[in-house]
Protein backbone atom coordinates (compact mmCIF):
# COMPACT_ATOMS: atom_id res chain seq x y z
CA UNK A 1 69.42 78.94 5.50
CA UNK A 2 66.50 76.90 6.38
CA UNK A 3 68.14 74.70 8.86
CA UNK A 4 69.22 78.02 10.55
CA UNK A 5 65.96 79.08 10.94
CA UNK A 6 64.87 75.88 12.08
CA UNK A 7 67.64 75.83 14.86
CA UNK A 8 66.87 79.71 15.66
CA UNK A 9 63.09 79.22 16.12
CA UNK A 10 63.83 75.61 18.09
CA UNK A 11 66.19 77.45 20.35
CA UNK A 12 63.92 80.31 21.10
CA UNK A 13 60.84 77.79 21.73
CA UNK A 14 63.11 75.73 24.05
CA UNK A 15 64.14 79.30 25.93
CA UNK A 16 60.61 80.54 26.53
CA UNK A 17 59.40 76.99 27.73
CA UNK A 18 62.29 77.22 29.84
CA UNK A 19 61.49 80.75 31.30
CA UNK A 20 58.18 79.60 31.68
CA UNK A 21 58.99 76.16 34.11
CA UNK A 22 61.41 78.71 35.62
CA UNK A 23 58.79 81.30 36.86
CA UNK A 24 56.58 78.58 37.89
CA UNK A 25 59.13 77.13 40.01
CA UNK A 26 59.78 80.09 41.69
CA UNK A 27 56.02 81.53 42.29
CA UNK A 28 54.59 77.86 43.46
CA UNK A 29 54.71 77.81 47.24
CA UNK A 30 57.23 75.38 48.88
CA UNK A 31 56.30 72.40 50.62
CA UNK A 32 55.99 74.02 54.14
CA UNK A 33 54.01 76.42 52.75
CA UNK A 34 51.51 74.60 50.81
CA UNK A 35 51.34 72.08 54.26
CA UNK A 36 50.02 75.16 56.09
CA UNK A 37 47.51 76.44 53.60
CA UNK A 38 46.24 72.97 53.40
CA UNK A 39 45.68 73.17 57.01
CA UNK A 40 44.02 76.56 57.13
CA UNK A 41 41.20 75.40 54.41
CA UNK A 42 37.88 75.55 55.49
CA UNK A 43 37.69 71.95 54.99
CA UNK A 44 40.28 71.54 57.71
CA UNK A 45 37.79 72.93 60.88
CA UNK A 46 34.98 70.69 61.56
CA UNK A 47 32.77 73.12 62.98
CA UNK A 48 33.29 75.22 59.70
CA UNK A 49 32.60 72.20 57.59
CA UNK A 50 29.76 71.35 59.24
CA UNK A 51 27.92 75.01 58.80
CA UNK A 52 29.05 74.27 55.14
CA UNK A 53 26.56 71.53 54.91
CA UNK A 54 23.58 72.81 56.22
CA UNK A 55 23.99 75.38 54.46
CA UNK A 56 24.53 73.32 51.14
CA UNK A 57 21.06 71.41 52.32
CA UNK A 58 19.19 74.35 52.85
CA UNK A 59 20.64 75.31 49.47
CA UNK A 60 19.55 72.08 47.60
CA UNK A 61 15.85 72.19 49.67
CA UNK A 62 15.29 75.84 48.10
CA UNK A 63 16.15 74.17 44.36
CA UNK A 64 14.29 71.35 45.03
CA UNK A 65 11.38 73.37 45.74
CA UNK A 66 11.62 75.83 43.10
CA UNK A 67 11.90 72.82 41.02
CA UNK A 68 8.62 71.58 41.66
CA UNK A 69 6.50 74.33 41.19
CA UNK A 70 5.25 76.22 38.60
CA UNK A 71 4.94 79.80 39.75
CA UNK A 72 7.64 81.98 38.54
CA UNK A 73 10.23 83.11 41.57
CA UNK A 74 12.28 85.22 39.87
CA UNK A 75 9.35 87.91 39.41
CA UNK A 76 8.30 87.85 42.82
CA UNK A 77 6.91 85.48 45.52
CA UNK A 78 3.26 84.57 45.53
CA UNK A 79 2.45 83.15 41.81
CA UNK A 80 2.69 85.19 38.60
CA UNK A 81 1.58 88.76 39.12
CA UNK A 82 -1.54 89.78 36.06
């Protein structure tokens, strides 16, 4: 009875892996497919990879300046309000 079990829960574990890899298979995108949504990336245009680093320095100037002071930004701009 116990090796029964053992093959019935085996065989079920073996079918839902196996419906698993088989609904992966078929949602992934094929190669074509994953070629042109590599090109379309943001990454892809210079121009738009470009305004993605400025902006990422203006980004890291604002942190870097919040950083080094002391006055609380988050309750307003100035220095602490009394």
């Amino acid at each position: 009875m116990s090796a029964l079990r053992t093959l019935l829960s085996s065989g079920v574990m073996v079918a839902v892996l196996g419906l698993g890899y088989g609904m992966w298979a078929i949602i992934s995108p094929g190669e074509d497919r994953r070629r042109e949504l590599i090109k379309n990336l943001p990454e892809a245009n210079p121009m738009r990879m470009e305004e993605t680093r400025k902006r990422n320095a203006l980004v890291m100037q604002a942190l870097k300046e919040a950083a080094e002071t002391d006055d609380n930004i988050a309750q307003g701009y100035g220095g602490s309000r009394k």
